[in-house]
C-alpha atoms as a PDB file:
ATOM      1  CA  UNK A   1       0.000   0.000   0.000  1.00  0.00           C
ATOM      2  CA  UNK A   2       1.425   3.747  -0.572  1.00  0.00           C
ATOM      3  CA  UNK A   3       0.511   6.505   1.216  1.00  0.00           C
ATOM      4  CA  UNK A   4      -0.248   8.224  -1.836  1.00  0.00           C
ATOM      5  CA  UNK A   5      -3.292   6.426  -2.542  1.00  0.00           C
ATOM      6  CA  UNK A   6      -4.653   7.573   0.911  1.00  0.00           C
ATOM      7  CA  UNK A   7      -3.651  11.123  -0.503  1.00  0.00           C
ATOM      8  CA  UNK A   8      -5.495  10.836  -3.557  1.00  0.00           C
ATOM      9  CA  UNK A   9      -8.606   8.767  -2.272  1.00  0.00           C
ATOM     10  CA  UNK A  10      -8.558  12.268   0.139  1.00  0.00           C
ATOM     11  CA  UNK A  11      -8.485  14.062  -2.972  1.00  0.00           C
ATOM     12  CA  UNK A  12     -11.366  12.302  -4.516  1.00  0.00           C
ATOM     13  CA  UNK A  13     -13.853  12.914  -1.445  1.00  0.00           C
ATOM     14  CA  UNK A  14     -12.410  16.814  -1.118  1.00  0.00           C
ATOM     15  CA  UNK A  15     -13.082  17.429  -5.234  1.00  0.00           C
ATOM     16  CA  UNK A  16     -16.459  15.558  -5.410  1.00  0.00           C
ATOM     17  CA  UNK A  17     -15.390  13.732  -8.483  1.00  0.00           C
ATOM     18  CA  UNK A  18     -12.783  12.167 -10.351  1.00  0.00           C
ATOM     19  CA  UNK A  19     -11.551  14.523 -12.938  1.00  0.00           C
ATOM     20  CA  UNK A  20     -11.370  17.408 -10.764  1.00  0.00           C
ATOM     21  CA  UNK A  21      -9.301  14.953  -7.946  1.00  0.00           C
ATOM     22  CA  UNK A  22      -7.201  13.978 -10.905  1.00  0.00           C
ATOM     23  CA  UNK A  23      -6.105  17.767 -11.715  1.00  0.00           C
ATOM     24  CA  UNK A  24      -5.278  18.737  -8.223  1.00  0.00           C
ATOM     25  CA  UNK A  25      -3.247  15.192  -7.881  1.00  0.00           C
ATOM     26  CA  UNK A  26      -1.232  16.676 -11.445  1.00  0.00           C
ATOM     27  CA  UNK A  27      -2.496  13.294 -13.191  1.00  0.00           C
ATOM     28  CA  UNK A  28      -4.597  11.743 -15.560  1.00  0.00           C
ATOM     29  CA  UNK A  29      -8.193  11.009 -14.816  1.00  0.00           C
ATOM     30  CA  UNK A  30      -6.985   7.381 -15.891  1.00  0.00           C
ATOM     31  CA  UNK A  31      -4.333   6.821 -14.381  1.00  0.00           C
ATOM     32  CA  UNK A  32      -6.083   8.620 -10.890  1.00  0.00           C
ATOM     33  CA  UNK A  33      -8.816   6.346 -11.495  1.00  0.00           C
ATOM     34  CA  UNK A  34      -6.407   3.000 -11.824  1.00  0.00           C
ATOM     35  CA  UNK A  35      -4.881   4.346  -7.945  1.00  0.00           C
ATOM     36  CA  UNK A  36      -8.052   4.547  -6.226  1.00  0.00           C
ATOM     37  CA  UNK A  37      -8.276   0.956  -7.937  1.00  0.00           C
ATOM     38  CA  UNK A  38      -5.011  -0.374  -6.537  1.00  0.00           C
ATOM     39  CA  UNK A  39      -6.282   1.054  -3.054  1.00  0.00           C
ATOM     40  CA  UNK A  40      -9.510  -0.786  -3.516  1.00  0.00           C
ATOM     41  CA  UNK A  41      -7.568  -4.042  -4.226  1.00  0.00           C
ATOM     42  CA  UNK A  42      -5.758  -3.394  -1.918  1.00  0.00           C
ATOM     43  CA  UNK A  43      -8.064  -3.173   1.044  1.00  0.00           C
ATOM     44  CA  UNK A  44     -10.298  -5.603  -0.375  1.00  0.00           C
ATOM     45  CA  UNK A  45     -13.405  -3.855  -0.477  1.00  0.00           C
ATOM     46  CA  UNK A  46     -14.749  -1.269  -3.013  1.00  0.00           C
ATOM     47  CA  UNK A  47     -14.960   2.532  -1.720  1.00  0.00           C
ATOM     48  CA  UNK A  48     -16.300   4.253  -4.444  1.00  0.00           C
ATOM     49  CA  UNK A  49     -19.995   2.826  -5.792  1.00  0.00           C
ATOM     50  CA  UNK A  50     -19.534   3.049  -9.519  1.00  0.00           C
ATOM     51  CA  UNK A  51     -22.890   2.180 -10.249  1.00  0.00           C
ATOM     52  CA  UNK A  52     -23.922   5.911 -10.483  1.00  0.00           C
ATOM     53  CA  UNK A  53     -22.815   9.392 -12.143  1.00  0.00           C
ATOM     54  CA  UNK A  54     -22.161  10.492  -9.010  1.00  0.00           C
ATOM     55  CA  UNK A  55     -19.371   9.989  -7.035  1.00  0.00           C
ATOM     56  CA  UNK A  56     -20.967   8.338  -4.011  1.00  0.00           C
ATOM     57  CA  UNK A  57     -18.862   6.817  -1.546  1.00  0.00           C
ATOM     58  CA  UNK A  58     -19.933   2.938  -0.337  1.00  0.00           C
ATOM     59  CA  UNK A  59     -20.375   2.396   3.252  1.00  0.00           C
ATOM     60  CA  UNK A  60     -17.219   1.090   3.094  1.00  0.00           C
ATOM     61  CA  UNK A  61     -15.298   3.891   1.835  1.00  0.00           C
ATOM     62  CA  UNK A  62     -17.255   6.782   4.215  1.00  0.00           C
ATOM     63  CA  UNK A  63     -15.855   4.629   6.814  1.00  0.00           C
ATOM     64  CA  UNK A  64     -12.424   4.402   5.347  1.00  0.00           C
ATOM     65  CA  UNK A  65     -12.333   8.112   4.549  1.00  0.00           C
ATOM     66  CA  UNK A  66     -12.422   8.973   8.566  1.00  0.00           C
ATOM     67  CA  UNK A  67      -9.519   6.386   8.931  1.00  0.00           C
ATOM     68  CA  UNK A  68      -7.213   7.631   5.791  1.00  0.00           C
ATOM     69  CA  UNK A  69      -8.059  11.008   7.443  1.00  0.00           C
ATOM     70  CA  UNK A  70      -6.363   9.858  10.891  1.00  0.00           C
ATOM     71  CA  UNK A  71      -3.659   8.006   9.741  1.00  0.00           C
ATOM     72  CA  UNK A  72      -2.738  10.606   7.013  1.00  0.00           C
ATOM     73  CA  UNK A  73      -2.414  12.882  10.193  1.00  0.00           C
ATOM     74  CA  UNK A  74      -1.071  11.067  12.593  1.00  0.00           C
ATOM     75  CA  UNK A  75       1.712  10.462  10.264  1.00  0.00           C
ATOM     76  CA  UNK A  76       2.757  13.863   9.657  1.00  0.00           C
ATOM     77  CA  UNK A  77       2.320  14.725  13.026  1.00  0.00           C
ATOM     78  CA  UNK A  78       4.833  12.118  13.927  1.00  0.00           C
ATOM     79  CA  UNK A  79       7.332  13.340  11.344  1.00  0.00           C
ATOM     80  CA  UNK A  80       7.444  16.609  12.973  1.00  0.00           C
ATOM     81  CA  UNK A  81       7.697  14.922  16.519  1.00  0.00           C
ATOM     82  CA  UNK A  82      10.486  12.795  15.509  1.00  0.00           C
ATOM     83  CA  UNK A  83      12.443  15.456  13.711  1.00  0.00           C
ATOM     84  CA  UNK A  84      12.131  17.891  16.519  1.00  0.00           C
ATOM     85  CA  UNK A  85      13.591  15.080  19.043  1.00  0.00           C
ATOM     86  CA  UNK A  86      16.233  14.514  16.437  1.00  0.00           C
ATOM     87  CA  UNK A  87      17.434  18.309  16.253  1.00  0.00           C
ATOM     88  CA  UNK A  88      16.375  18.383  12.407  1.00  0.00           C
ATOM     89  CA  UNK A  89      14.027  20.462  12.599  1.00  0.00           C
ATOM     90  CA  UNK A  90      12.854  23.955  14.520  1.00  0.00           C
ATOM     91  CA  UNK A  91      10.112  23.463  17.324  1.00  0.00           C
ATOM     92  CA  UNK A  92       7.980  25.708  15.391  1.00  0.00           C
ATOM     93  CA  UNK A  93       4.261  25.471  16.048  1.00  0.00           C
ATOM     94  CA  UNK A  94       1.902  25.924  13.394  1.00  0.00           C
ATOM     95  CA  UNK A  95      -1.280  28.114  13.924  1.00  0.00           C
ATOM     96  CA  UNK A  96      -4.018  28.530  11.812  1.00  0.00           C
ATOM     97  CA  UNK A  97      -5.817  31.993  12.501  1.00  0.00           C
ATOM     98  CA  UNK A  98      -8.938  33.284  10.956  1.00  0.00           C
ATOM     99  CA  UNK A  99      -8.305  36.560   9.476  1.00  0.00           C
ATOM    100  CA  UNK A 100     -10.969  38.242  11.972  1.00  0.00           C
ATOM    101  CA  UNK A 101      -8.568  37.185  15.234  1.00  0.00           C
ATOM    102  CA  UNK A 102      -5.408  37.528  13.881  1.00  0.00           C
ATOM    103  CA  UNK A 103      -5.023  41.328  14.083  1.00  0.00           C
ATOM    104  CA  UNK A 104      -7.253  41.832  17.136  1.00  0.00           C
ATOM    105  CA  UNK A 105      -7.444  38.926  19.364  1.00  0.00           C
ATOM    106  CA  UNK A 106      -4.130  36.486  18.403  1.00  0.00           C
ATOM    107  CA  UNK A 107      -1.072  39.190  19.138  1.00  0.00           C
ATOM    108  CA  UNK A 108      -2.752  40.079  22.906  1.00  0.00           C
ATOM    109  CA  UNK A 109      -3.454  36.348  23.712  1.00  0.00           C
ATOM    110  CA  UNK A 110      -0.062  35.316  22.603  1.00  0.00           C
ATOM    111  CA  UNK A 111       1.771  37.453  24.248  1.00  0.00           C
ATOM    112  CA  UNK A 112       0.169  36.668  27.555  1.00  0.00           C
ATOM    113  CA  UNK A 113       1.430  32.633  27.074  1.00  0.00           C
ATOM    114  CA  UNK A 114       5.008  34.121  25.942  1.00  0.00           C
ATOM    115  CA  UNK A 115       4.837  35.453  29.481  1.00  0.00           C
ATOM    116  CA  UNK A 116       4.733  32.264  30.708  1.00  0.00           C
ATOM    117  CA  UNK A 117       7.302  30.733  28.653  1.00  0.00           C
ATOM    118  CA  UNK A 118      10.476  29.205  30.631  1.00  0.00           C
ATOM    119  CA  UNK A 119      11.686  28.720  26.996  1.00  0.00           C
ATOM    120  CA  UNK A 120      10.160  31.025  23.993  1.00  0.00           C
ATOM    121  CA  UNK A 121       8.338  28.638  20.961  1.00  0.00           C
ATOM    122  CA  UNK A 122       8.822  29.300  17.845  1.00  0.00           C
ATOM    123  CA  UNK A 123       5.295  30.124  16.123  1.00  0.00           C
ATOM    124  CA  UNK A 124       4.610  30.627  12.900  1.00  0.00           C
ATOM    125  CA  UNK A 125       1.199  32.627  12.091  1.00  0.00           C
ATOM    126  CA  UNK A 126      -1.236  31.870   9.220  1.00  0.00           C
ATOM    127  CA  UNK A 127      -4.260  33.765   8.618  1.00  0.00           C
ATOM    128  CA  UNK A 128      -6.732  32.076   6.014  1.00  0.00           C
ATOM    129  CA  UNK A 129     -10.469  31.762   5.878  1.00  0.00           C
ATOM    130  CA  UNK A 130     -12.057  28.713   7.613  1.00  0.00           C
ATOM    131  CA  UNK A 131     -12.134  26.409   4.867  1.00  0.00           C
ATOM    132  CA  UNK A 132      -8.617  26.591   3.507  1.00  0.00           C
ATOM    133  CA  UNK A 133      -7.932  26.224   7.918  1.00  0.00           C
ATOM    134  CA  UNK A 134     -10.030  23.821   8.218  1.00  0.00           C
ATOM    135  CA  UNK A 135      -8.368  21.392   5.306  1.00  0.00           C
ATOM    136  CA  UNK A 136      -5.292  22.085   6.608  1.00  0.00           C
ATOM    137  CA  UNK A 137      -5.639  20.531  10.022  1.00  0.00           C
ATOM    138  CA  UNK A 138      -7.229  17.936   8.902  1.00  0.00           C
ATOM    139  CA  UNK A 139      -4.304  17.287   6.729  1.00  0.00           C
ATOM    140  CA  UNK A 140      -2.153  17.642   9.659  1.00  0.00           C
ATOM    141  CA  UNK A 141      -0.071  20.220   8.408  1.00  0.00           C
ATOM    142  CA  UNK A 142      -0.559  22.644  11.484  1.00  0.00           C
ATOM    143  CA  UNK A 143      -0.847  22.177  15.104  1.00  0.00           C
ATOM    144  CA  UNK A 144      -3.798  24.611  16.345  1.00  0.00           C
ATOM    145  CA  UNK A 145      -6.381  26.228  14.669  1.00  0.00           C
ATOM    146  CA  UNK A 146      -7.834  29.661  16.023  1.00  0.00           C
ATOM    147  CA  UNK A 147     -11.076  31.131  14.856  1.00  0.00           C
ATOM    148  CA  UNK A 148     -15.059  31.766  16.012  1.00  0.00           C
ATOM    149  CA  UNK A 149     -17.707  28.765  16.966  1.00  0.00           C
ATOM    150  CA  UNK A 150     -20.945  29.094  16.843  1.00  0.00           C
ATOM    151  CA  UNK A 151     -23.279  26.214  18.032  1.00  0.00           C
ATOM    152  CA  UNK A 152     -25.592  26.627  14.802  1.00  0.00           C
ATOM    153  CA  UNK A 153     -22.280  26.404  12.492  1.00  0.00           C
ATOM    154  CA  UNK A 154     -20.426  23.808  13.611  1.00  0.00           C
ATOM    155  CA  UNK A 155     -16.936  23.041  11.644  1.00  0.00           C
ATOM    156  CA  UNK A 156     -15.902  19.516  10.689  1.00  0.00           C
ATOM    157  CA  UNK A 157     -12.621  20.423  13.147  1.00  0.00           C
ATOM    158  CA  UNK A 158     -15.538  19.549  15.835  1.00  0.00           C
ATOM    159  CA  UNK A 159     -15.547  15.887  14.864  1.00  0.00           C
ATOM    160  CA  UNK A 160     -13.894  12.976  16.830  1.00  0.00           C
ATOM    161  CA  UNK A 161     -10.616  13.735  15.738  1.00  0.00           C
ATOM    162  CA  UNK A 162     -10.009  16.821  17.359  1.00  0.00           C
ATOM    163  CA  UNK A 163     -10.708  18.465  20.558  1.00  0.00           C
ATOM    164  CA  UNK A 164     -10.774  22.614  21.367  1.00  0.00           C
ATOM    165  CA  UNK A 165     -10.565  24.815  24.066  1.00  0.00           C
ATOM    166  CA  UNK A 166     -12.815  28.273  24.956  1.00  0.00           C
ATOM    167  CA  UNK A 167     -10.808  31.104  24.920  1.00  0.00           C
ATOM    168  CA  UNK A 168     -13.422  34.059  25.362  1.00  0.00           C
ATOM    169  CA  UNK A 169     -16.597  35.151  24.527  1.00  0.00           C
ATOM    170  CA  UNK A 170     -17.556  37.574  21.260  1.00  0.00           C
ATOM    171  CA  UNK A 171     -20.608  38.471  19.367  1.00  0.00           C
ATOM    172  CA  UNK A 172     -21.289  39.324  16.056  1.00  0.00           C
ATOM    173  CA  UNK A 173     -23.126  42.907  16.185  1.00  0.00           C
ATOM    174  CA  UNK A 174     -25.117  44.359  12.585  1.00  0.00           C
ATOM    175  CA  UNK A 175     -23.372  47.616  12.137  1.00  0.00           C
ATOM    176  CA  UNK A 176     -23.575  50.252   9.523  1.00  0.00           C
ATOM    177  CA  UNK A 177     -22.415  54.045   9.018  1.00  0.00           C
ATOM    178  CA  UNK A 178     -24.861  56.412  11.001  1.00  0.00           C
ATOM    179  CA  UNK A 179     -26.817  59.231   8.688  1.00  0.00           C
ATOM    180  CA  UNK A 180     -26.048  62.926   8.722  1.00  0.00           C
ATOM    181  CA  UNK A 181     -27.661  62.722  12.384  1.00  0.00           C
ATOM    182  CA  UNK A 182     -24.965  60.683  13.571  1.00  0.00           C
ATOM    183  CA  UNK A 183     -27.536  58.385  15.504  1.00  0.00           C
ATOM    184  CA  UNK A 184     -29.457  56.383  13.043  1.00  0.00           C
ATOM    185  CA  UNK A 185     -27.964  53.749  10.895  1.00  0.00           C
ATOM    186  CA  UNK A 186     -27.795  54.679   7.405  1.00  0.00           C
ATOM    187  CA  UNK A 187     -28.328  51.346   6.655  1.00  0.00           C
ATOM    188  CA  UNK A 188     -31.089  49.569   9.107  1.00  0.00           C
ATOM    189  CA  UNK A 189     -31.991  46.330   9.941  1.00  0.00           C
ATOM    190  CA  UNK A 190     -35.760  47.011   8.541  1.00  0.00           C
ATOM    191  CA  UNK A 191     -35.311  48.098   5.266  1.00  0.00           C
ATOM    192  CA  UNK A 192     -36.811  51.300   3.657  1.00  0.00           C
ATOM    193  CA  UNK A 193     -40.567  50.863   3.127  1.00  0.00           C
ATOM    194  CA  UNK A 194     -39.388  47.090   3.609  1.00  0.00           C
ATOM    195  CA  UNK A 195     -37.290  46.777   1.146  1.00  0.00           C
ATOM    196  CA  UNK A 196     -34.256  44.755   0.976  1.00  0.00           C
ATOM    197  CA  UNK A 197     -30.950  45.728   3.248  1.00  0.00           C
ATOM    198  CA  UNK A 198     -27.447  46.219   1.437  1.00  0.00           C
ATOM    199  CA  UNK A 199     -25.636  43.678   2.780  1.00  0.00           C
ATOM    200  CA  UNK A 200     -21.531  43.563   3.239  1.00  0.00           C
ATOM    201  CA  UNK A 201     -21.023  40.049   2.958  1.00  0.00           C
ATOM    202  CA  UNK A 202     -18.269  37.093   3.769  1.00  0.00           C
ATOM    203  CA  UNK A 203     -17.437  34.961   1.173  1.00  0.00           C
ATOM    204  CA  UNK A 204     -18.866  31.179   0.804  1.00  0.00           C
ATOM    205  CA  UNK A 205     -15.269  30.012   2.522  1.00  0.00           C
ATOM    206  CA  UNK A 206     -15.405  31.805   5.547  1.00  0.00           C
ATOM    207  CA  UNK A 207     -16.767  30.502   9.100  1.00  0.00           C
ATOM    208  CA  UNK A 208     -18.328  33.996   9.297  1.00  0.00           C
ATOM    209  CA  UNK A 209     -20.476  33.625   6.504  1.00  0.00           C
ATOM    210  CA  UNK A 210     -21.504  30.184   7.848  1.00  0.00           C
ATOM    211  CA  UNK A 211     -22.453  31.912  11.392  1.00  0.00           C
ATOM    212  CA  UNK A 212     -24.336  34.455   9.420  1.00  0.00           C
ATOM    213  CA  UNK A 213     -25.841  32.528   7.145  1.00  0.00           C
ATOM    214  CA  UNK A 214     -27.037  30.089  10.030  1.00  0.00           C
ATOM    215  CA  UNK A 215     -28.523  33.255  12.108  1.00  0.00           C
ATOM    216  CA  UNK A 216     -30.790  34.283   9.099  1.00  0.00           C
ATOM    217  CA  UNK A 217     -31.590  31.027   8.164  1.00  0.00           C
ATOM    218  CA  UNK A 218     -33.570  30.446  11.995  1.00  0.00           C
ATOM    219  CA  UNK A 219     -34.380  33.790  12.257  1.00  0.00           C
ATOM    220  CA  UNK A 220     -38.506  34.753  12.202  1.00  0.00           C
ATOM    221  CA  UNK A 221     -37.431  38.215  11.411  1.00  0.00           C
ATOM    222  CA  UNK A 222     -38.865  39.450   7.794  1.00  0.00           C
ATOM    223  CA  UNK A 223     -36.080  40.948   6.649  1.00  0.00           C
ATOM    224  CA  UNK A 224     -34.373  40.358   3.006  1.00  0.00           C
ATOM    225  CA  UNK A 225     -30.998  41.159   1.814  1.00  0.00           C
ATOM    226  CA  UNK A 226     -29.034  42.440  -1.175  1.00  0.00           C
ATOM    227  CA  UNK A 227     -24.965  41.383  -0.871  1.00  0.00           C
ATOM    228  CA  UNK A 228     -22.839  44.292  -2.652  1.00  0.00           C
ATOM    229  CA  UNK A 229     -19.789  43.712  -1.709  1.00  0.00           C
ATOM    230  CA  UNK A 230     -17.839  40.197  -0.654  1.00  0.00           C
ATOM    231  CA  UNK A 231     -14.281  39.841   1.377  1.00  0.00           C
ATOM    232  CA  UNK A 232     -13.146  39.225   4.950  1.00  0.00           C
ATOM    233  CA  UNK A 233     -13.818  40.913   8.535  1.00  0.00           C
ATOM    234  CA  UNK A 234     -11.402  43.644   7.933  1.00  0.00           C
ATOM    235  CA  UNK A 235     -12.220  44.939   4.549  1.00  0.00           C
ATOM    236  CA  UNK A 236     -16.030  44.646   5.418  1.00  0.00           C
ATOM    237  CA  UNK A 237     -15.394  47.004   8.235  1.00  0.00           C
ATOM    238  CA  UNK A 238     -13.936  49.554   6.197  1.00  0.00           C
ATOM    239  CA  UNK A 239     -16.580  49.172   3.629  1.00  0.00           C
ATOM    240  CA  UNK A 240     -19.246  49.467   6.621  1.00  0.00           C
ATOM    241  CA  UNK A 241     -17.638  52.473   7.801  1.00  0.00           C
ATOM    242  CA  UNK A 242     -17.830  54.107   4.208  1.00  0.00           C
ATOM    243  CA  UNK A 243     -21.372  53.884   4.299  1.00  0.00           C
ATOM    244  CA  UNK A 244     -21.539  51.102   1.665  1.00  0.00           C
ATOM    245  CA  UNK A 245     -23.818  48.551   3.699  1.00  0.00           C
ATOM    246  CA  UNK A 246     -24.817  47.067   6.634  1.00  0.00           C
ATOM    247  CA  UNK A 247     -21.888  43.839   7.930  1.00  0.00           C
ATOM    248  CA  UNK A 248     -22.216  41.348  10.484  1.00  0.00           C
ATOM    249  CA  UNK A 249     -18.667  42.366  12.588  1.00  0.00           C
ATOM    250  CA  UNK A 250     -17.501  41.004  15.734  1.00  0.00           C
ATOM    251  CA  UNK A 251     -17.918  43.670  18.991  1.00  0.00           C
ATOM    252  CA  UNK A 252     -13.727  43.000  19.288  1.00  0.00           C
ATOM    253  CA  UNK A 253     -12.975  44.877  16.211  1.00  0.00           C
ATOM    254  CA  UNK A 254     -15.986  47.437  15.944  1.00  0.00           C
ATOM    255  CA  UNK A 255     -16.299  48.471  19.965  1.00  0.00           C
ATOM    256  CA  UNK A 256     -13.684  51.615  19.301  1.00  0.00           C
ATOM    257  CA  UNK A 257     -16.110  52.482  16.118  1.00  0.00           C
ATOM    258  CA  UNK A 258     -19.235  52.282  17.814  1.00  0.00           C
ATOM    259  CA  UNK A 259     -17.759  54.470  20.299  1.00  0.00           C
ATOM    260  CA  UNK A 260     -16.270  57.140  18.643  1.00  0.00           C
ATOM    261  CA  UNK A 261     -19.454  57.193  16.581  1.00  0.00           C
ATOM    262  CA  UNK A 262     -18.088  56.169  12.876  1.00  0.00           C
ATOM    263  CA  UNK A 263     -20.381  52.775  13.194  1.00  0.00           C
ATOM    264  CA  UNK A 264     -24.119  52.528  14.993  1.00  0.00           C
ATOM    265  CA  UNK A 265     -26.053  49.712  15.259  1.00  0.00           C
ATOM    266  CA  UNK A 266     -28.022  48.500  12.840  1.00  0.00           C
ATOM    267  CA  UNK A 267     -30.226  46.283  14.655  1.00  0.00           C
ATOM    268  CA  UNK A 268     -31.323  46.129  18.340  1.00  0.00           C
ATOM    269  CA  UNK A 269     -29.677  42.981  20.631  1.00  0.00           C
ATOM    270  CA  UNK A 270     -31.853  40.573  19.260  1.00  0.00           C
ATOM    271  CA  UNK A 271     -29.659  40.811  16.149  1.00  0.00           C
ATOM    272  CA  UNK A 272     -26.455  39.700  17.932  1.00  0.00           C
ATOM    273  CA  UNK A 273     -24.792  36.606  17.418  1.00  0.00           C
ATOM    274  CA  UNK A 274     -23.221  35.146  20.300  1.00  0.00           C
ATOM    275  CA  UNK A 275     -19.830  33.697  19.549  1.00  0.00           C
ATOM    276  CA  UNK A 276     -16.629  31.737  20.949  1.00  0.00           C
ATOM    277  CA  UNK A 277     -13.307  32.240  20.232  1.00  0.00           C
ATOM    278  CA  UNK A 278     -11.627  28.431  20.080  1.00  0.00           C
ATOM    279  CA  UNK A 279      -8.410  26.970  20.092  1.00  0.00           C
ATOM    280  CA  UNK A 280      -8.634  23.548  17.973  1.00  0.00           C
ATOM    281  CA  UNK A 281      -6.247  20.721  18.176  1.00  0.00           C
ATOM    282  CA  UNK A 282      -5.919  16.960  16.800  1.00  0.00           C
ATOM    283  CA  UNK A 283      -6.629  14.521  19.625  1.00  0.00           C
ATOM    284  CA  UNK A 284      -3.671  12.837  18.732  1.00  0.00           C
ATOM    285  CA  UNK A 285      -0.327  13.395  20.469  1.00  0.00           C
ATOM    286  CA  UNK A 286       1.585  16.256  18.749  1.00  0.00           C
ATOM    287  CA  UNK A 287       5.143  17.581  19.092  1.00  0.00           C
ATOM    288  CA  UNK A 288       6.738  18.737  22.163  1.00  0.00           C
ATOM    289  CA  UNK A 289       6.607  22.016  21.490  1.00  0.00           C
ATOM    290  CA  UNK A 290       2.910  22.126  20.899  1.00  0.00           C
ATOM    291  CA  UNK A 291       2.055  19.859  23.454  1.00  0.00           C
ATOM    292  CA  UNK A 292       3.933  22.767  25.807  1.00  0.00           C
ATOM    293  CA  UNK A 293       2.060  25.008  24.063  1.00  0.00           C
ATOM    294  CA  UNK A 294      -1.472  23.184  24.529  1.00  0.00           C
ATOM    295  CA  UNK A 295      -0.684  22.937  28.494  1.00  0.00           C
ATOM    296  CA  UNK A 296      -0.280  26.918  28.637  1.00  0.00           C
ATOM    297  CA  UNK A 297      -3.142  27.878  26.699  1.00  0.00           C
ATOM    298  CA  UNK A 298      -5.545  25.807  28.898  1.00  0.00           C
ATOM    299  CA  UNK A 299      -3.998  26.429  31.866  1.00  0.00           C
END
């Protein structure tokens, strides 16, 4: 068996289909399609059910797809581990930060477990969206992800293979630009003569958009929406405070606005979304390093 074939049968469940799975594995569909063959041989069993356009996995396969997942994990994992013990390689730890906490929340929190430090880690910092963070850890390649949880959005990071941590509370408050009175929102809640809202969006791959999109989806409130404008936390706040829509921001990163009177609410507190910020980590026994790491931030 080569690990490769647990790579590409990854792949295949990630892309949704063959061809697709064969251009992000830099093959062709035939010969990707003769791989997830040898797998199947070599397990014994049949993953994928051909018997349909689709690509539908067999009972089987969904249950080899959480196992590939694991041991495609665990093996990097140990890599690191080993190559840390051996002095090849820096204890670095990995973290994964959504671009909404890694300007406001991630330098103030990390410099209170640097405090702690006998010995200063190594970190290296990666802001992404949720998705791209999300497939990462899951293909082991970092050691902690940071971002927002929501109980109505939950992110496949809260499966059995990993386990998180509460690090504080936020909420996600509808903001827009106030009119010429300063007070009002130029862009409320209840649209004019009920029309739809101008909405500052978060694009599909985001876990904001997923919170969002989960609080309108149970809300009883008749209220419709127009997206204009797509991106991430920070650019959305800029946006808002332009006047070009109403955003969904976390309280963190708009309190100083709200304040000082360049954002109002949009909405009364029935509007808020209650959030968490989480630390995520695999189950599974990691480096040194971020095992030291883990201890301080749940201290």
């Amino acid at each position: 068996m080569e690990m490769a074939w647990l790579e590409d049968f990854g792949a295949l469940i990630r892309a949704g289909n063959f061809s697709r799975a064969a251009a992000v594995r830099c093959v062709t569909q035939p010969a990707f399609s003769r791989r997830i063959r040898s797998l199947e041989d070599w397990l014994g069993v049949e993953l994928v059910d051909r018997s349909t356009h689709q690509m539908i996995l067999t009972p089987a396969g969904k249950r080899f797809a959480a196992i590939a997942e694991t041991v495609l994990r665990d093996i990097e994992h140990g890599r690191r581990e080993v190559q840390e013990i051996a002095g090849t390689s820096a204890s670095t730890v990995k973290i994964l930060v959504t671009h909404a906490l890694a300007l406001n929340f991630f330098p103030q929190w990390l410099a209170q477990l640097q405090a702690m430090m006998d010995t200063a880690i190594p970190i290296q910092l990666n802001a992404d969206n949720m998705g791209a963070s999300e497939q990462i850890m899951l293909n082991g390649k970092a050691h902690f992800c940071l971002c927002y949880f929501h109980a109505g959005a939950p992110s496949v990071l809260d499966g059995t293979g990993f386990q998180s941590i509460s690090l504080g509370a936020d909420a996600l408050v509808p903001v827009s630009a106030p009119r010429a009175d300063g007070t009002a929102p130029l862009h409320p809640l209840v649209g004019e003569g009920g029309g739809p809202v101008s909405l500052l969006a978060y694009g599909a791959e985001s876990g904001m958009d997923r919170i969002v999109s989960a609080m309108l989806g149970a809300s009883a409130m008749p209220t419709s929406f127009t997206p204009v404008f797509t991106s991430h936390t920070l650019v959305l706040a800029r946006m808002a405070r332009d006047g070009r829509g109403l955003a969904w921001l976390p309280l963190g990163i708009v309190a100083d606005d709200l304040t000082r009177g360049a954002l109002v609410r949009a909405g009364d507190e029935r509007w808020d979304i209650p959030v968490d910020v989480r630390l995520y980590r695999p189950r599974g026994r990691q480096s040194p390093s971020a095992e030291t790491f883990w201890r301080l931030a749940a201290a």
